[in-house]
PDB file of N, CA and C in Angstrom:
ATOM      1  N   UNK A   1      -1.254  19.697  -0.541  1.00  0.00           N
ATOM      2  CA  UNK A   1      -0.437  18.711  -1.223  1.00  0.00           C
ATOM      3  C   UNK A   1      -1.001  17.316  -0.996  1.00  0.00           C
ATOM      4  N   UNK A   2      -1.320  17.076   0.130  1.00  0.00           N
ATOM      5  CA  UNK A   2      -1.990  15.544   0.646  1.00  0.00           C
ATOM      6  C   UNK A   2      -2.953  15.095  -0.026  1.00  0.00           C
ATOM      7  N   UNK A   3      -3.858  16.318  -0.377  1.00  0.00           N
ATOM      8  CA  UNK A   3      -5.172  16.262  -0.934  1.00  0.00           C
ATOM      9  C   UNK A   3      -4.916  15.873  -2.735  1.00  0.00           C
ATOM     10  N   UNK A   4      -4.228  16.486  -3.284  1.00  0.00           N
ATOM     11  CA  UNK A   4      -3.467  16.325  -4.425  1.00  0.00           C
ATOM     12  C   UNK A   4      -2.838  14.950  -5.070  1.00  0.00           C
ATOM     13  N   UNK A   5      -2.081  14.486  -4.545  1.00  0.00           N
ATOM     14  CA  UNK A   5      -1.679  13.129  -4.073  1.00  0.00           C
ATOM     15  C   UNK A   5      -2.302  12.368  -4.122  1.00  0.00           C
ATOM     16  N   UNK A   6      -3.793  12.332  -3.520  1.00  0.00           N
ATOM     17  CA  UNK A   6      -4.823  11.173  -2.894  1.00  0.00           C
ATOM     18  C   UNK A   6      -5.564  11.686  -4.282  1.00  0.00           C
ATOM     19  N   UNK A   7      -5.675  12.481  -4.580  1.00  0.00           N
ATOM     20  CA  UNK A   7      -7.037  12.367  -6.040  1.00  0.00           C
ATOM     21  C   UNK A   7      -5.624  12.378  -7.082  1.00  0.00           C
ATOM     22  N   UNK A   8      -4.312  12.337  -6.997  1.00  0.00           N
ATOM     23  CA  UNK A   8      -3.474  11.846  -8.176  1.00  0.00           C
ATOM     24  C   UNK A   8      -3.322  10.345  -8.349  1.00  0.00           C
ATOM     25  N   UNK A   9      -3.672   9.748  -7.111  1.00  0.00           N
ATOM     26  CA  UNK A   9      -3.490   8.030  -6.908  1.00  0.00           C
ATOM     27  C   UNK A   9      -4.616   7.573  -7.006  1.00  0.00           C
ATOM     28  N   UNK A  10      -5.866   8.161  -7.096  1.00  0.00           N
ATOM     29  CA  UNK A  10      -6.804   7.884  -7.153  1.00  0.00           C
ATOM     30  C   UNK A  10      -7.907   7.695  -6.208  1.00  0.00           C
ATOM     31  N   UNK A  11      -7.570   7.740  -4.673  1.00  0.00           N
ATOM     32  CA  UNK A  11      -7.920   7.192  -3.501  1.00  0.00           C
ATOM     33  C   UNK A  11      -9.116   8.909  -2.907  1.00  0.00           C
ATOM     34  N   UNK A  12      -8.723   9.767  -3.640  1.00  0.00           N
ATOM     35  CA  UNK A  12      -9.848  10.418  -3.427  1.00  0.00           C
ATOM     36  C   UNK A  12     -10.281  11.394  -4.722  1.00  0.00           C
ATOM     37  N   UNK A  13     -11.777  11.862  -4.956  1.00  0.00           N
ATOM     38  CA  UNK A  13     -12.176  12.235  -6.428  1.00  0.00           C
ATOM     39  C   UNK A  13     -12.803  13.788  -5.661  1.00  0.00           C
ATOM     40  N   UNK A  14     -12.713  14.421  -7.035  1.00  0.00           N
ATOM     41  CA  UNK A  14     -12.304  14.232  -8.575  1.00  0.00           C
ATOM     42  C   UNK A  14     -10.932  13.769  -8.627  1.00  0.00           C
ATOM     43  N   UNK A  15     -11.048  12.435  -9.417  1.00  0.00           N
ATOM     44  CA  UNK A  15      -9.603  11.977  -9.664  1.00  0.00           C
ATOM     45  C   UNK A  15      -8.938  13.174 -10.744  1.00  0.00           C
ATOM     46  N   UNK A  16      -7.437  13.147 -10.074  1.00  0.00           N
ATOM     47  CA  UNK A  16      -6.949  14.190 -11.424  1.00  0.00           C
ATOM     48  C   UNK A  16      -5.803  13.256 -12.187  1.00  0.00           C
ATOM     49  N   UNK A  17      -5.605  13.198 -13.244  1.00  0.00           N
ATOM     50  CA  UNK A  17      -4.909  12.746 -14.341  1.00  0.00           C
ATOM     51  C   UNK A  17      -3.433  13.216 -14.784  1.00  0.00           C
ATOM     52  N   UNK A  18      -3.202  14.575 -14.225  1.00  0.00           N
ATOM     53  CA  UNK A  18      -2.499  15.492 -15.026  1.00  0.00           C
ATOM     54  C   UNK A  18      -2.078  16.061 -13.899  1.00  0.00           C
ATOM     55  N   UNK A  19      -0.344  16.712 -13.370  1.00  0.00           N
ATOM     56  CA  UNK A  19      -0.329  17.456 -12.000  1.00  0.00           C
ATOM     57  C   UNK A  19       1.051  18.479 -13.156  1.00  0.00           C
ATOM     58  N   UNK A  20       0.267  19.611 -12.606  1.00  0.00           N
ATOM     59  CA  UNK A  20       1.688  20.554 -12.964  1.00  0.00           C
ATOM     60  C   UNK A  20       2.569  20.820 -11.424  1.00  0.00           C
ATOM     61  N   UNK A  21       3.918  20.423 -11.659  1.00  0.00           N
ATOM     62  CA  UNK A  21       4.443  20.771 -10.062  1.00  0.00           C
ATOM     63  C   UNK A  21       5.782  20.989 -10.172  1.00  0.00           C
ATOM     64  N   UNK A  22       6.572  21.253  -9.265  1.00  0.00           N
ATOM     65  CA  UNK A  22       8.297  21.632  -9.286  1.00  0.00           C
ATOM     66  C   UNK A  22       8.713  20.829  -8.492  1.00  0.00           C
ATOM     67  N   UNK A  23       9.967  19.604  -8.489  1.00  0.00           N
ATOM     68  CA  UNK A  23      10.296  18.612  -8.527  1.00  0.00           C
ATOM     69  C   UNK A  23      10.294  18.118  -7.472  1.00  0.00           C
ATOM     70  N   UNK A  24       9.744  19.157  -6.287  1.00  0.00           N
ATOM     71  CA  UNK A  24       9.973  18.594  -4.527  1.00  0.00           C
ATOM     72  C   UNK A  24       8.187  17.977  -4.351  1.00  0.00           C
ATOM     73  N   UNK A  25       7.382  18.357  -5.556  1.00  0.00           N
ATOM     74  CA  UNK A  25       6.127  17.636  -5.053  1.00  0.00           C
ATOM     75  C   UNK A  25       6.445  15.950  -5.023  1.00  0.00           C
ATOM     76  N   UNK A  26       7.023  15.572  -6.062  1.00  0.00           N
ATOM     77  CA  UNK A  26       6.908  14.202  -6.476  1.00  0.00           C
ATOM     78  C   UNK A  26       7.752  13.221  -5.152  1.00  0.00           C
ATOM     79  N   UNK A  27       8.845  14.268  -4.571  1.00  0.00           N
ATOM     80  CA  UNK A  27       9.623  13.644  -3.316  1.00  0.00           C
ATOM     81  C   UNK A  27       8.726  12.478  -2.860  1.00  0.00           C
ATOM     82  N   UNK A  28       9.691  11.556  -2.277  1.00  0.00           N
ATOM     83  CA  UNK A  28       8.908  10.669  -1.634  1.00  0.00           C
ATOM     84  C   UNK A  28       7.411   9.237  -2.561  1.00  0.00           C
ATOM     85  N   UNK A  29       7.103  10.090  -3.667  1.00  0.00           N
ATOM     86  CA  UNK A  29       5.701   9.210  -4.374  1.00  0.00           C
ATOM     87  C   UNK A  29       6.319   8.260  -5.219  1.00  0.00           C
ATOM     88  N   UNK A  30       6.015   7.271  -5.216  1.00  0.00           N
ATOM     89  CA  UNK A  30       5.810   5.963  -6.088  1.00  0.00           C
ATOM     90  C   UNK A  30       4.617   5.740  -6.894  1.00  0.00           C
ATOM     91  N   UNK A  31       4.537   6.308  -8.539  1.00  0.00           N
ATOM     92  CA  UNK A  31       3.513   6.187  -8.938  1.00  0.00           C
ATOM     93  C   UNK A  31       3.968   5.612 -10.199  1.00  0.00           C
ATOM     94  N   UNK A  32       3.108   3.820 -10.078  1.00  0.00           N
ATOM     95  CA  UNK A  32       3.892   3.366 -11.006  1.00  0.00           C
ATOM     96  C   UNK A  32       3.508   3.355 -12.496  1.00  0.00           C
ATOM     97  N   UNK A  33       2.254   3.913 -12.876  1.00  0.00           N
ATOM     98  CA  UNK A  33       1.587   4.324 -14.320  1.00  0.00           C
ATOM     99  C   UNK A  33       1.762   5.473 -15.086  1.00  0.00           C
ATOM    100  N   UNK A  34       2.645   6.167 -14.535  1.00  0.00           N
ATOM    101  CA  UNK A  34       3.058   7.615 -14.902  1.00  0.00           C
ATOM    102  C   UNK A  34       3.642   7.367 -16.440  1.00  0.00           C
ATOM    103  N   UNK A  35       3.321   7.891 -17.299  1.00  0.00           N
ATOM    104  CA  UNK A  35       3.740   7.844 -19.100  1.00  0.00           C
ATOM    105  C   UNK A  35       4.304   8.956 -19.725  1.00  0.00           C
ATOM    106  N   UNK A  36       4.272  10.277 -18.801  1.00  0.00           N
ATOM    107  CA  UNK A  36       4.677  11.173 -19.672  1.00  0.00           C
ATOM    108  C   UNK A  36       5.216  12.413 -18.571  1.00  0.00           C
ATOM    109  N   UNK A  37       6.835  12.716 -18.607  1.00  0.00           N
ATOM    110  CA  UNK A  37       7.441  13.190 -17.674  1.00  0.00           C
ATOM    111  C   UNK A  37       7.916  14.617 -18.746  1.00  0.00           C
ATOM    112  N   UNK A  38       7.050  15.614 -18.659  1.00  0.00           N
ATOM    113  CA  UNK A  38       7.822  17.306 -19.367  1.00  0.00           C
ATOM    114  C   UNK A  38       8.584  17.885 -18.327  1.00  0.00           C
ATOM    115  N   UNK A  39       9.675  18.008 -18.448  1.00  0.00           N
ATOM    116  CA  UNK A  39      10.609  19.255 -17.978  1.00  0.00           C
ATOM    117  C   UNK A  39      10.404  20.273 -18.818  1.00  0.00           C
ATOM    118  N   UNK A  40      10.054  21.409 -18.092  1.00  0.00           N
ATOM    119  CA  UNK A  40      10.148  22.775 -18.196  1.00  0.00           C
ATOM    120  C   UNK A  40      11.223  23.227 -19.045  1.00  0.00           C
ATOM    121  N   UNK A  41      12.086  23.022 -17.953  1.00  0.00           N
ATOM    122  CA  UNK A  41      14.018  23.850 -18.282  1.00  0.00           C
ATOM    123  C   UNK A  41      14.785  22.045 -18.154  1.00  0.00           C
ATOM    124  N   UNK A  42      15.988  22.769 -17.733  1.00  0.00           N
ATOM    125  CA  UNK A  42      16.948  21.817 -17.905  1.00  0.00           C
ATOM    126  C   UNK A  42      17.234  21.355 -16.317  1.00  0.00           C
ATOM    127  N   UNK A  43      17.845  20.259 -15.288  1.00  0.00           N
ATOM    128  CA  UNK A  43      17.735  19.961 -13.978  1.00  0.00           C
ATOM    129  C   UNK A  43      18.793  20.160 -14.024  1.00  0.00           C
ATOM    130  N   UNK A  44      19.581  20.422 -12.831  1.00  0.00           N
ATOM    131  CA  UNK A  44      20.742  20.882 -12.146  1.00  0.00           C
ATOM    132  C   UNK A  44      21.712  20.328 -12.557  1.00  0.00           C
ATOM    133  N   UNK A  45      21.622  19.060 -12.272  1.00  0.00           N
ATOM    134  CA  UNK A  45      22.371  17.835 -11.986  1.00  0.00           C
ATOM    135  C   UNK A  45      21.866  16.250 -12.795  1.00  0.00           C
ATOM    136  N   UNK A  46      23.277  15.724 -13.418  1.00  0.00           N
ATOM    137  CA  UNK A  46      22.924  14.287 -13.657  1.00  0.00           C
ATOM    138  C   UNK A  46      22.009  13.579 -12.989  1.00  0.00           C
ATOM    139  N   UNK A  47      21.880  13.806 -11.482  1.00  0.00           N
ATOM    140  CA  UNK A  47      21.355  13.170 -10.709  1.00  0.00           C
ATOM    141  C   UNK A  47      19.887  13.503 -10.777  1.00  0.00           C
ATOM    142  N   UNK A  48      19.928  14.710 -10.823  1.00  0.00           N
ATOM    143  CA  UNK A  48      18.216  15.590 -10.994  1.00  0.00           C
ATOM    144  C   UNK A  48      17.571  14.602 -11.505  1.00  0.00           C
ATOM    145  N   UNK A  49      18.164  14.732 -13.063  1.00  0.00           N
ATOM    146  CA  UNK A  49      17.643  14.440 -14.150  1.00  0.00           C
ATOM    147  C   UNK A  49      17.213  12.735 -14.130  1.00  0.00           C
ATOM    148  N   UNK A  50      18.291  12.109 -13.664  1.00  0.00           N
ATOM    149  CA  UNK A  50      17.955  10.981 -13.505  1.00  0.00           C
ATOM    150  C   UNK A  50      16.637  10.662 -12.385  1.00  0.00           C
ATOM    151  N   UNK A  51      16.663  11.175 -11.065  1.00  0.00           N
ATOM    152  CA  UNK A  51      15.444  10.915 -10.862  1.00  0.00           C
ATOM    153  C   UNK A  51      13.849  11.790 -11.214  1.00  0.00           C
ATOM    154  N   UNK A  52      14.472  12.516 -11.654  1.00  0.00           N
ATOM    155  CA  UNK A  52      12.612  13.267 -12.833  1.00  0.00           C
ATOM    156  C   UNK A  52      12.496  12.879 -13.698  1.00  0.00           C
ATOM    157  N   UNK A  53      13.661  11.739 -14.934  1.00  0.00           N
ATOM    158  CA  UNK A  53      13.087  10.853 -15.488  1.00  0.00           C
ATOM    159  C   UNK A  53      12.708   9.904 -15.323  1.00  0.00           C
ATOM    160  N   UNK A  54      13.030   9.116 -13.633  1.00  0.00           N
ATOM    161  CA  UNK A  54      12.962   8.038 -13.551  1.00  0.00           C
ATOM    162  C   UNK A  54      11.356   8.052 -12.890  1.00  0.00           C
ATOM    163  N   UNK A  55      11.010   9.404 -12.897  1.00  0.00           N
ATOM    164  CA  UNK A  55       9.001   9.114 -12.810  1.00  0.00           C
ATOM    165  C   UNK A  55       8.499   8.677 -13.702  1.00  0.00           C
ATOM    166  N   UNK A  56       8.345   8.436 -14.380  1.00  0.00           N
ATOM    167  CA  UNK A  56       7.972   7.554 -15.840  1.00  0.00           C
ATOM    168  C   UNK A  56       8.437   6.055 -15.969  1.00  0.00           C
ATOM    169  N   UNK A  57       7.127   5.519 -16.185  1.00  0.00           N
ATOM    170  CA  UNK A  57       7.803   4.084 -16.157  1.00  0.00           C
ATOM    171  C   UNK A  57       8.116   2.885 -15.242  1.00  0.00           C
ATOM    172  N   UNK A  58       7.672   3.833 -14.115  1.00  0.00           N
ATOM    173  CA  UNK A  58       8.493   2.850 -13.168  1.00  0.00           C
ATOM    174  C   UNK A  58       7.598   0.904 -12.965  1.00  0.00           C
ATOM    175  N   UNK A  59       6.552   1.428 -13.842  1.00  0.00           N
ATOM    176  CA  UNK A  59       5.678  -0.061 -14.026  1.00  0.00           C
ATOM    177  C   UNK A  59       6.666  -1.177 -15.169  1.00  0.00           C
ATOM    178  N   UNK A  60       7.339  -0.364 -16.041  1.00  0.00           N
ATOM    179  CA  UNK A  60       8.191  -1.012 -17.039  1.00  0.00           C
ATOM    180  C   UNK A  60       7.374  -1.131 -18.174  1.00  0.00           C
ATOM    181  N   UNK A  61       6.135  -0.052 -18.178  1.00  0.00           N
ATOM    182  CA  UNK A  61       5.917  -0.085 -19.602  1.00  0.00           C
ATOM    183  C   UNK A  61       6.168   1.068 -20.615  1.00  0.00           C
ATOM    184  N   UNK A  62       5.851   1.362 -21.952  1.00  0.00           N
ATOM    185  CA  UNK A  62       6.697   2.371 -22.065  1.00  0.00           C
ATOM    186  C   UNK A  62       6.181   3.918 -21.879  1.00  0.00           C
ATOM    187  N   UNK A  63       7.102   4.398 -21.480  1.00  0.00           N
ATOM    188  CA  UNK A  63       7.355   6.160 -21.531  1.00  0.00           C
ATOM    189  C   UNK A  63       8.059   7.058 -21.859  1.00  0.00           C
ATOM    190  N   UNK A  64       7.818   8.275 -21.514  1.00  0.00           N
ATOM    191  CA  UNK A  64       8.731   9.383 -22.667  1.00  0.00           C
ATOM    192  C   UNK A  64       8.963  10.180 -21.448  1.00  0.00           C
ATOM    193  N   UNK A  65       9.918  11.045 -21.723  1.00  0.00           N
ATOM    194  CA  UNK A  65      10.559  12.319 -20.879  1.00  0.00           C
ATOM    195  C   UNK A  65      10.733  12.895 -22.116  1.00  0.00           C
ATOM    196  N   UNK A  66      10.365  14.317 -21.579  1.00  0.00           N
ATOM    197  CA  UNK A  66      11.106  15.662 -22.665  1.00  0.00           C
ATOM    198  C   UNK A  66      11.481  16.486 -21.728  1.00  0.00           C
ATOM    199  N   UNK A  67      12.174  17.514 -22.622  1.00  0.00           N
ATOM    200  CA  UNK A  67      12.729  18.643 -22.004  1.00  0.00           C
ATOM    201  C   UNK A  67      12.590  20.034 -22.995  1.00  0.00           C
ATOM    202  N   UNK A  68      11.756  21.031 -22.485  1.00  0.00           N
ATOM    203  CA  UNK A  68      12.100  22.088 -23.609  1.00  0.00           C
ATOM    204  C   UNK A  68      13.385  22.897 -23.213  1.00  0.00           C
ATOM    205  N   UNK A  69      13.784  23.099 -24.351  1.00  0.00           N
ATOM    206  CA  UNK A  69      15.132  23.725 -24.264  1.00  0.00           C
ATOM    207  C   UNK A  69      15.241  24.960 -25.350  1.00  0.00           C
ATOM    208  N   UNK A  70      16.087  26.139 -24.855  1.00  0.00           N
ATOM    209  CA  UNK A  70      15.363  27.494 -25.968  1.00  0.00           C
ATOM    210  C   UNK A  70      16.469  27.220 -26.764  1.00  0.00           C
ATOM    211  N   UNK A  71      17.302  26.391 -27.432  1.00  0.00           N
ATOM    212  CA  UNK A  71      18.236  26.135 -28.018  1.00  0.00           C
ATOM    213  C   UNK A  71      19.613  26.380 -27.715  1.00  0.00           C
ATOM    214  N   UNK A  72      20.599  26.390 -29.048  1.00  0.00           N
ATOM    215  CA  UNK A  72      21.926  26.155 -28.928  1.00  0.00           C
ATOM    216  C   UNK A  72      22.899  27.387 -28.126  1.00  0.00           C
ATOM    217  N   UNK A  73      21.936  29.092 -28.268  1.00  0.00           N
ATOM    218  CA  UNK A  73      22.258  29.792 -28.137  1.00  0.00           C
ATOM    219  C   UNK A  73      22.942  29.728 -26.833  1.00  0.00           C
ATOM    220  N   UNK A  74      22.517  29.185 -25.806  1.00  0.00           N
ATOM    221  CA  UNK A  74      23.148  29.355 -24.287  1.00  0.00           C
ATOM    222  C   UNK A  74      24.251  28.591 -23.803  1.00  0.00           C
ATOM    223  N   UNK A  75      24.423  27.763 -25.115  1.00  0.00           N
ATOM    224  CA  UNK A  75      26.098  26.597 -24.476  1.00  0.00           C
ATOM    225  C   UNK A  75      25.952  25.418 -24.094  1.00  0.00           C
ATOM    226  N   UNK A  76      24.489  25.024 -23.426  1.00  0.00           N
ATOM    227  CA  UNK A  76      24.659  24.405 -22.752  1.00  0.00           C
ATOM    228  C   UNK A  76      24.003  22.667 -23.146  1.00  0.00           C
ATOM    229  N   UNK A  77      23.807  22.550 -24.917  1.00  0.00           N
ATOM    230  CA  UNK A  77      23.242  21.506 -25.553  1.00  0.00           C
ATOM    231  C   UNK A  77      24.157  20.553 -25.628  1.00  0.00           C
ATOM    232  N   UNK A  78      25.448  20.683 -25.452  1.00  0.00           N
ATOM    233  CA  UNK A  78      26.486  19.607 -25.189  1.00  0.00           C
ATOM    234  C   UNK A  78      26.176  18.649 -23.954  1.00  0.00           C
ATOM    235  N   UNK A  79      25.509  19.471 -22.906  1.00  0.00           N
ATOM    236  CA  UNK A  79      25.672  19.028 -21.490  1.00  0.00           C
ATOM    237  C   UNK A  79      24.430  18.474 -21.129  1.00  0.00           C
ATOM    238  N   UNK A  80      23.688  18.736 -21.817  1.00  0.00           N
ATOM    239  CA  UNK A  80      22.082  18.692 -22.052  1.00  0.00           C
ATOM    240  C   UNK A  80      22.171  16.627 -22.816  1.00  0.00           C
ATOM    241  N   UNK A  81      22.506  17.013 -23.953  1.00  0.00           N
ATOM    242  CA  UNK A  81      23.188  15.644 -24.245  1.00  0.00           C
ATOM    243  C   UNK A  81      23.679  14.898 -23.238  1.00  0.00           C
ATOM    244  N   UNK A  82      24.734  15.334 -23.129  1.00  0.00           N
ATOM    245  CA  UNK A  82      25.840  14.186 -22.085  1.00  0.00           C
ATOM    246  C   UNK A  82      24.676  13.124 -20.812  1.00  0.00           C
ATOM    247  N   UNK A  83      23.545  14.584 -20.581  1.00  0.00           N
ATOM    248  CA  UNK A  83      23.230  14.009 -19.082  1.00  0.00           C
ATOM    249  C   UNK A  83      21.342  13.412 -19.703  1.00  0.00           C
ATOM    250  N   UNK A  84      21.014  13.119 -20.723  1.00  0.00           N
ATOM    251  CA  UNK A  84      20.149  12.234 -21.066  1.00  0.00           C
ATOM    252  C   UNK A  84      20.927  11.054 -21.557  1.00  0.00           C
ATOM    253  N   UNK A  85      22.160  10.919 -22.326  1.00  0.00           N
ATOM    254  CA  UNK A  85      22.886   9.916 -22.552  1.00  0.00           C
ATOM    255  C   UNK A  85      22.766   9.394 -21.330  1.00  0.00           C
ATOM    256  N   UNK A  86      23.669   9.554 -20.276  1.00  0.00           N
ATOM    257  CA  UNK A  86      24.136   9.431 -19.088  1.00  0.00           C
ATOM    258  C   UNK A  86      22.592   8.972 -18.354  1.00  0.00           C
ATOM    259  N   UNK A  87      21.590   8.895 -18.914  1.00  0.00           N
ATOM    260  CA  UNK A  87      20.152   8.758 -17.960  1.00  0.00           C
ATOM    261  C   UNK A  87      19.851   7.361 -18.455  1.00  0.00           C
ATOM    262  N   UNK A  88      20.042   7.397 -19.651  1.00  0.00           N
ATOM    263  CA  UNK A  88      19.604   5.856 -20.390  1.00  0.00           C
ATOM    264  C   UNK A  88      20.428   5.296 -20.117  1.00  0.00           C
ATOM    265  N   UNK A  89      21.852   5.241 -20.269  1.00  0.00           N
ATOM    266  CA  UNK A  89      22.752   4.204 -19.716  1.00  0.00           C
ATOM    267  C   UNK A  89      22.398   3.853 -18.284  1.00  0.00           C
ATOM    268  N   UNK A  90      22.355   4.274 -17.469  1.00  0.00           N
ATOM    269  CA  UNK A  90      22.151   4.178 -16.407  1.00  0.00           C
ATOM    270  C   UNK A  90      20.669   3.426 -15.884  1.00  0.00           C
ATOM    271  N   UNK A  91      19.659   3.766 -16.769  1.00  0.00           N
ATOM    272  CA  UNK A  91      18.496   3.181 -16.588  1.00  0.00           C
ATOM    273  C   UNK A  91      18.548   1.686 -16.087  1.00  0.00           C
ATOM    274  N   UNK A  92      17.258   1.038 -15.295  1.00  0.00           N
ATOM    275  CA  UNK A  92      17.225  -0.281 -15.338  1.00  0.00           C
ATOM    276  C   UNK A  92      16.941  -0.874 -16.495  1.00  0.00           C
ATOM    277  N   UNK A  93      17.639  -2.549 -16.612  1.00  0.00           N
ATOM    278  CA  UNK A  93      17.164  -2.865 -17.993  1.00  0.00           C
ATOM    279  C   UNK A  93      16.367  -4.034 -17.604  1.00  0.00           C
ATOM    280  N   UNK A  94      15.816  -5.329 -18.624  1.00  0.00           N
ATOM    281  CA  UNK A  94      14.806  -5.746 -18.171  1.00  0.00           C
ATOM    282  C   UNK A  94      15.379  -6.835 -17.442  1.00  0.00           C
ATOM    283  N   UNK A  95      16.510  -6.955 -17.303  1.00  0.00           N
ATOM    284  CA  UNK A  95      17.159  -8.193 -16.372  1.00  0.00           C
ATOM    285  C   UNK A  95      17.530  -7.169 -14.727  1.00  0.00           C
ATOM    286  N   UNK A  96      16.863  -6.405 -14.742  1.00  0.00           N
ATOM    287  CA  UNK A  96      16.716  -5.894 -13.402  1.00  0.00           C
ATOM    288  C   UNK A  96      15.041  -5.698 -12.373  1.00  0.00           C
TER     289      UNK A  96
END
């Protein structure tokens, strides 16, 4: 993981560009050029979600989060809604 990290920040090569990982790698990292945040599935919690989108961006320029989702069939696109609503409101804005 250390090793990963250091060629994701750049500080050791082959620099890598791109990290596929499950949400306990990012624990702890501040990486503030990050542009493009894919979720897999859907995160637990409002809270999840808010901080696995809040990897993106954190320089304040712009970025995207997605989420694939296998559709309406499972119930759960109401809630899916509620808690990306609930991510942007919540976001910093530029008077922060």
């Amino acid at each position: 993981r250390q090793e990963l990290v250091k060629r994701f920040l750049g500080q050791s090569r082959p620099v890598v560009d791109q990290i596929i990982c499950t949400n306990a790698f990012g624990m702890g990292l501040d990486v503030p050029n990050v542009r493009l945040v894919i979720h897999w599935q859907q995160s637990a919690s409002v809270e999840d979600l808010l901080q696995e989108f809040g990897r993106a961006g954190r320089d304040r320029k712009p970025s995207a989060s997605v989420i694939f989702h296998d559709g309406p069939g499972r119930g759960d696109t109401g809630r899916l809604r509620y808690m990306a609503e609930l991510t942007v409101s919540n976001a910093p804005g530029d008077d922060q």
